[in-house]
N, C-alpha and C. Protein backbone atom coordinates (compact mmCIF):
# COMPACT_ATOMS: atom_id res chain seq x y z
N UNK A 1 0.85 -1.19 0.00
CA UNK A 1 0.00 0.00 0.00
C UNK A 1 0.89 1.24 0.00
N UNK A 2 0.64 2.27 -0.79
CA UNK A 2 1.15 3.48 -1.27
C UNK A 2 1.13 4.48 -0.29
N UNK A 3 1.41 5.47 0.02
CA UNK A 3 1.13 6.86 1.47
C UNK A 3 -0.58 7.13 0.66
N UNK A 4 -0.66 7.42 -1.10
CA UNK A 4 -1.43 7.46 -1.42
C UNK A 4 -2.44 6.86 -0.99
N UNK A 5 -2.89 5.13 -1.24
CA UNK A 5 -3.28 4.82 -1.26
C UNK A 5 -4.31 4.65 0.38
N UNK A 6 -2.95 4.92 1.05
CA UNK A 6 -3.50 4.72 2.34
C UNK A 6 -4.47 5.94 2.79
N UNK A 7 -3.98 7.10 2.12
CA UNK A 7 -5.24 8.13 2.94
C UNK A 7 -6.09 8.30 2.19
N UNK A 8 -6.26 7.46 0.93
CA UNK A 8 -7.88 7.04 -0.05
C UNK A 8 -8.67 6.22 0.93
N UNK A 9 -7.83 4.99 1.51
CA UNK A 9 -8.27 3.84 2.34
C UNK A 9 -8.67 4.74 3.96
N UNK A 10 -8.57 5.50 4.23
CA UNK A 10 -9.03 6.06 5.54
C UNK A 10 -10.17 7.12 5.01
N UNK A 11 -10.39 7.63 4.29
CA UNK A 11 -10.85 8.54 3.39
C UNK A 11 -12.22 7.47 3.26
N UNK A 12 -12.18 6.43 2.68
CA UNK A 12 -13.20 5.70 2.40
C UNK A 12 -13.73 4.76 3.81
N UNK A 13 -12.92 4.64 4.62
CA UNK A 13 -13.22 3.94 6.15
C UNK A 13 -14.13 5.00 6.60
N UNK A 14 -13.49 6.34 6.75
CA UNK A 14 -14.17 7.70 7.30
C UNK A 14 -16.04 7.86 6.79
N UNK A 15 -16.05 7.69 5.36
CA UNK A 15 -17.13 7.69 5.23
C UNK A 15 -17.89 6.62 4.90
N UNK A 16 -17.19 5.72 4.94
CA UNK A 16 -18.28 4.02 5.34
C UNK A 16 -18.76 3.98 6.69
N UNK A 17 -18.23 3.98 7.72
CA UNK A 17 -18.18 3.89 9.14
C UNK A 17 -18.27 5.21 10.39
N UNK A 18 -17.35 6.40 9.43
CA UNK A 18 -16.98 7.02 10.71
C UNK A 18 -18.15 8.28 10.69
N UNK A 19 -19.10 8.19 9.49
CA UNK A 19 -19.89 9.42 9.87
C UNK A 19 -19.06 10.36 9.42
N UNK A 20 -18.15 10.95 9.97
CA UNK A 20 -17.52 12.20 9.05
C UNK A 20 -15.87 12.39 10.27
N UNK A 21 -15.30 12.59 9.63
CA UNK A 21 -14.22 13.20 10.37
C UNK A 21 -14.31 14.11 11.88
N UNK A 22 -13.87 13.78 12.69
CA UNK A 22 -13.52 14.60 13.78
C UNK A 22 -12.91 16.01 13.31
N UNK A 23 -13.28 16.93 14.26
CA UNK A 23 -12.68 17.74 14.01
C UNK A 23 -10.71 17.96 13.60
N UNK A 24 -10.56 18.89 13.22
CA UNK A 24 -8.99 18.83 13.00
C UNK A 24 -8.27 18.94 14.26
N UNK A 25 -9.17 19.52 15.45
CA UNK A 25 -8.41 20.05 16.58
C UNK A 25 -9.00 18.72 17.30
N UNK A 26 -9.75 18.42 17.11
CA UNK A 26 -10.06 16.90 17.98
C UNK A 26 -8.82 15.92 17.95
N UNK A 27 -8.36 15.83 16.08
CA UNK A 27 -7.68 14.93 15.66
C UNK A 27 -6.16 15.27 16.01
N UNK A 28 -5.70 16.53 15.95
CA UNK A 28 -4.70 16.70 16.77
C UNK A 28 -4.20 16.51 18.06
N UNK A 29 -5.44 16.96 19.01
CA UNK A 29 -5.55 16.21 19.90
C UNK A 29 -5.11 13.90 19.92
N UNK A 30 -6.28 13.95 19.49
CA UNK A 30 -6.11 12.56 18.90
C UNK A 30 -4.79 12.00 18.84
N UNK A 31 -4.01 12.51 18.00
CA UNK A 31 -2.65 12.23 17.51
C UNK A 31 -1.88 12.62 18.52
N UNK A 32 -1.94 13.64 19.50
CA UNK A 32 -1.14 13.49 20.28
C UNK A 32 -1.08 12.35 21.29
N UNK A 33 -2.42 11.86 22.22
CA UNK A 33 -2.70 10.87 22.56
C UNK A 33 -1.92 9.46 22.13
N UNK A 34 -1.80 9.40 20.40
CA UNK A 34 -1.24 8.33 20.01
C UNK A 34 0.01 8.06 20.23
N UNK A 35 0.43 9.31 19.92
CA UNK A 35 2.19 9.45 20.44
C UNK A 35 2.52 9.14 21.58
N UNK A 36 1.68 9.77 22.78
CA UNK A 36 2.28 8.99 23.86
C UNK A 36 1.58 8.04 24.35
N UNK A 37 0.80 7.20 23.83
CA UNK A 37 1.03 5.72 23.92
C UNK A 37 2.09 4.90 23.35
N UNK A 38 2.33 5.22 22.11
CA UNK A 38 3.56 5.32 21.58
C UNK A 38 4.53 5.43 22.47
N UNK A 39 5.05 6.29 23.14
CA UNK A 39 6.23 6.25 24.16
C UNK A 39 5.89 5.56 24.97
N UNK A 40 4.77 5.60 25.84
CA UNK A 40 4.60 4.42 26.75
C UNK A 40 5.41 3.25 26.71
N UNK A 41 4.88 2.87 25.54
CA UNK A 41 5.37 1.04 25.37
C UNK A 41 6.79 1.34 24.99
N UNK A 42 7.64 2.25 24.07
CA UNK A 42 8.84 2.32 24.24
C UNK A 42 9.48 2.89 25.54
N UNK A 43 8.84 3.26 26.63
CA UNK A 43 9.60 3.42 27.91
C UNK A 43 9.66 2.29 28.47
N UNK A 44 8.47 1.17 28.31
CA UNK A 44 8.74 -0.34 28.50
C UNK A 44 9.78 -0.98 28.31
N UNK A 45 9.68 -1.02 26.63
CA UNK A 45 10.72 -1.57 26.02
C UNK A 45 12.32 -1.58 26.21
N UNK A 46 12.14 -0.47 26.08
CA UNK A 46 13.49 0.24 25.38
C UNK A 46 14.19 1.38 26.95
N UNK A 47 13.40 1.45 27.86
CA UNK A 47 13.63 2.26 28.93
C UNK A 47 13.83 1.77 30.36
N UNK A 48 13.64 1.94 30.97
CA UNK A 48 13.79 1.44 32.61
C UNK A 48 12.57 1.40 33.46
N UNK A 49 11.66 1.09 32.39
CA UNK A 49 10.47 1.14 32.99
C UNK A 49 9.88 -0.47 32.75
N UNK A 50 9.03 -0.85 33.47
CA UNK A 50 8.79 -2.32 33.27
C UNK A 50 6.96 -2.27 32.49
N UNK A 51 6.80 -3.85 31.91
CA UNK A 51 5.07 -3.85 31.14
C UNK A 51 4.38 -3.81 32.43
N UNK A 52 3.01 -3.41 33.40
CA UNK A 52 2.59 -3.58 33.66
C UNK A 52 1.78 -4.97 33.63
N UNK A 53 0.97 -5.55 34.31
CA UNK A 53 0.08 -6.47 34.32
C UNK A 53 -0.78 -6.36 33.21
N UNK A 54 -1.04 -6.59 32.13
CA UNK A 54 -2.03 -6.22 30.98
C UNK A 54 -1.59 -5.77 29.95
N UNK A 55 -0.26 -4.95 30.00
CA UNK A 55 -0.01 -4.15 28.93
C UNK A 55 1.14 -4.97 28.02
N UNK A 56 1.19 -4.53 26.76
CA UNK A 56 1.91 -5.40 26.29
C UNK A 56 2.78 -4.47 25.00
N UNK A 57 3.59 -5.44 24.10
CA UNK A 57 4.40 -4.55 23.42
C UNK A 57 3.55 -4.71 22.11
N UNK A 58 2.67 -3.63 21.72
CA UNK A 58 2.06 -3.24 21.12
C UNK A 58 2.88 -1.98 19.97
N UNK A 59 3.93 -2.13 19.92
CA UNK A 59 4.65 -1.03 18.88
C UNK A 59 4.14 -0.68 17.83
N UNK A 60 4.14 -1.93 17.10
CA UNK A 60 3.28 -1.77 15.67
C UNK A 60 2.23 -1.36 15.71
N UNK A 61 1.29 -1.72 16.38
CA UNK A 61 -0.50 -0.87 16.72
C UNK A 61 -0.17 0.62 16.90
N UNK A 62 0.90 0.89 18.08
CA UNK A 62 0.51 2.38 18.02
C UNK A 62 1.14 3.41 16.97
N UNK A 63 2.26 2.53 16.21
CA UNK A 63 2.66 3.47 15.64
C UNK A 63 1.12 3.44 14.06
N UNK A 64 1.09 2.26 13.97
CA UNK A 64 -0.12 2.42 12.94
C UNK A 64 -1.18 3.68 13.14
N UNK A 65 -1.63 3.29 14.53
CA UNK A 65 -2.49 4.46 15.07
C UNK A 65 -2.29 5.87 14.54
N UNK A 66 -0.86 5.92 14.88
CA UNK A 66 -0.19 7.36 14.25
C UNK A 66 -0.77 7.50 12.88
N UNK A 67 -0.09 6.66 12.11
CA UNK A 67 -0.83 6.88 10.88
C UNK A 67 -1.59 6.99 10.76
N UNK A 68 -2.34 6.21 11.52
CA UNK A 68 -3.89 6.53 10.44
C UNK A 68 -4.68 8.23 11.08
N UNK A 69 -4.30 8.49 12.24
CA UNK A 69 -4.70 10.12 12.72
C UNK A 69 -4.22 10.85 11.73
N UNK A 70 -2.68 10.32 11.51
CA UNK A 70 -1.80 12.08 10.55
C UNK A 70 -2.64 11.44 9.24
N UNK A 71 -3.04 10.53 8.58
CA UNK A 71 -3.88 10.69 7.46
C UNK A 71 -5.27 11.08 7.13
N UNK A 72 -6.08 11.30 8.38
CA UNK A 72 -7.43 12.29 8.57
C UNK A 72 -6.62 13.19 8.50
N UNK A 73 -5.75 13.94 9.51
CA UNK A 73 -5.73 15.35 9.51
C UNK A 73 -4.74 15.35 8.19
N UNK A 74 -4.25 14.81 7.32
CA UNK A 74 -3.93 15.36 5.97
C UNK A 74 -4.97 15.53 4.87
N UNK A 75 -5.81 14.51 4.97
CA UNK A 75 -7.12 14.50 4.11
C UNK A 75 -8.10 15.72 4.42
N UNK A 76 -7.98 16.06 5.74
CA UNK A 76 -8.50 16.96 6.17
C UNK A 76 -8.37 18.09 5.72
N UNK A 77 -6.86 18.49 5.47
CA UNK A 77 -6.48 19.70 5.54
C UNK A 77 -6.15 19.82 3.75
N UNK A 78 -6.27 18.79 3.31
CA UNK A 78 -5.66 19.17 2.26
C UNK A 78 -4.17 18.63 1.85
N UNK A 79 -3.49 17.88 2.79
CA UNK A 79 -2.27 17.43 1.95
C UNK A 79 -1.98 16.61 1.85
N UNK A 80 -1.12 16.54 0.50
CA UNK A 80 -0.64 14.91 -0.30
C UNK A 80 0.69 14.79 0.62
N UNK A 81 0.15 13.33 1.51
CA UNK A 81 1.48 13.17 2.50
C UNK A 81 2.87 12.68 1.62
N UNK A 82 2.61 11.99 0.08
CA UNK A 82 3.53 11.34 -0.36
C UNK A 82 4.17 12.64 -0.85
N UNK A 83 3.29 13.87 -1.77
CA UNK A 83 4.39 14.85 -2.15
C UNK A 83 5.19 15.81 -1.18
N UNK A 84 4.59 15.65 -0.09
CA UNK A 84 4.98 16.39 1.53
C UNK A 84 6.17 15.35 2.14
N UNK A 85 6.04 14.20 1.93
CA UNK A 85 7.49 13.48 2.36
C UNK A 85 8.22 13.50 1.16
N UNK A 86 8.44 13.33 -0.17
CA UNK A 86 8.81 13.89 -1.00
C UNK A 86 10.16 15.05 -1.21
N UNK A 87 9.53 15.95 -0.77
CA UNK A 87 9.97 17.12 -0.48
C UNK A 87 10.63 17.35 1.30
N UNK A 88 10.55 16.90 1.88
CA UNK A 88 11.04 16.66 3.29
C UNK A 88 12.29 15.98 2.85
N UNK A 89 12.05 14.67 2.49
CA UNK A 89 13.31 13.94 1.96
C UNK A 89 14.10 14.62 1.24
N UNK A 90 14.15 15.58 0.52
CA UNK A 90 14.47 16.13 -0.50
C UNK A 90 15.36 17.37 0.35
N UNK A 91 14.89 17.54 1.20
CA UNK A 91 15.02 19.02 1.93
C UNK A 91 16.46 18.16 3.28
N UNK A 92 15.97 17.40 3.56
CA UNK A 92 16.64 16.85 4.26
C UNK A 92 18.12 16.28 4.06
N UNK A 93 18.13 15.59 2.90
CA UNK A 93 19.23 15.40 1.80
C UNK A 93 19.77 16.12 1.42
N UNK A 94 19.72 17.73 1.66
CA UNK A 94 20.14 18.80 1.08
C UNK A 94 20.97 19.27 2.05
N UNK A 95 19.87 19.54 3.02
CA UNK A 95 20.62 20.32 4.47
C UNK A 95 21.53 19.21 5.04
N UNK A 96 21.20 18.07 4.87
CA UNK A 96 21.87 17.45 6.08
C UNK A 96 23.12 16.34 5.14
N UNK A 97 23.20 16.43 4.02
CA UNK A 97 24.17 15.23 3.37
C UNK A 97 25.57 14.82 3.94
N UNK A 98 26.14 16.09 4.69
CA UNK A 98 27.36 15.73 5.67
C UNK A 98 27.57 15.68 6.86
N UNK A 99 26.09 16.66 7.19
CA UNK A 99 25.94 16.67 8.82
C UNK A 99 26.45 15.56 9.52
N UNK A 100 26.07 14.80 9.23
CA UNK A 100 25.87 13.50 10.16
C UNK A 100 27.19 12.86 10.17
N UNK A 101 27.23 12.54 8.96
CA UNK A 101 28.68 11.87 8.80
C UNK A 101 29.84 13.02 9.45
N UNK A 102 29.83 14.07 9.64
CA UNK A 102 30.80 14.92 10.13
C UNK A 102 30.72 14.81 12.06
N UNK A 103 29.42 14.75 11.94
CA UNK A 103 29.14 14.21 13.80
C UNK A 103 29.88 13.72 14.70
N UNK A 104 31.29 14.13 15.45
CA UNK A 104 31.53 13.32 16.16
C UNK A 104 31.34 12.76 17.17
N UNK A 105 29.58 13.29 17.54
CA UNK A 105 28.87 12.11 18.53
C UNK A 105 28.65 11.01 17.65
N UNK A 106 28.20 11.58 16.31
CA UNK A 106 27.65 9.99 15.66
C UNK A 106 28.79 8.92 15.51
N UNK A 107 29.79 9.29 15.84
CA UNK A 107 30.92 7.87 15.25
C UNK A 107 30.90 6.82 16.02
N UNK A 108 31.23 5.86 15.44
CA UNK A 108 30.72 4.30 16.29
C UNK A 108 32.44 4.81 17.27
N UNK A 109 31.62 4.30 18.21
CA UNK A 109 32.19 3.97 19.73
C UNK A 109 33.08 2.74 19.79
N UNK A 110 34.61 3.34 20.21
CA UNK A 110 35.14 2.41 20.33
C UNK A 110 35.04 1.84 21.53
């Protein structure tokens, strides 16, 4: 599935099922929510924090979650996420082509 394709496929979930879109400020809301569930389970994981009784490593769900919020509020608003990463990538590759490699935090650790 395409970035395209995917906010056709929420686009068409939205109005099979969802009645109509949440607001944009709902959905921002929304999306923030997702994010830090999102950290949640990576403070589990990946942090010094332990799973609770119930909770589990759910990574893939929440980051999906993510997606599918930032693709209402792009459909919402109007933008093509593929020509918007596109151009990010593009922008990024520009500004940053030596950054990194010049980093001498980034160098592998002897």
């Amino acid at each position: 599935m395409t970035i395209d394709e995917a906010q056709q496929a929420v686009d068409q979930w939205i109005k099979t099922y969802g009645v109509r879109y949440f607001s944009e400020l709902t959905n921002m809301t929304v999306l923030t929510e997702e994010v830090g569930e999102l950290a949640r389970v990576m403070a589990r994981k990946y942090g010094d924090q332990s799973f609770k009784p119930g909770e589990k490593d759910n990574m893939d769900e929440e980051m999906a979650d993510i997606f599918w919020v930032l693709c209402c509020l792009a459909n919402q608003t109007g933008v093509n996420l593929t020509e918007a990463f596109q151009r990010s990538l593009e922008k990024k590759t520009k500004r940053d082509a030596e950054r990194h490699k010049n980093n001498p935090k980034l160098q592998a650790k002897q």
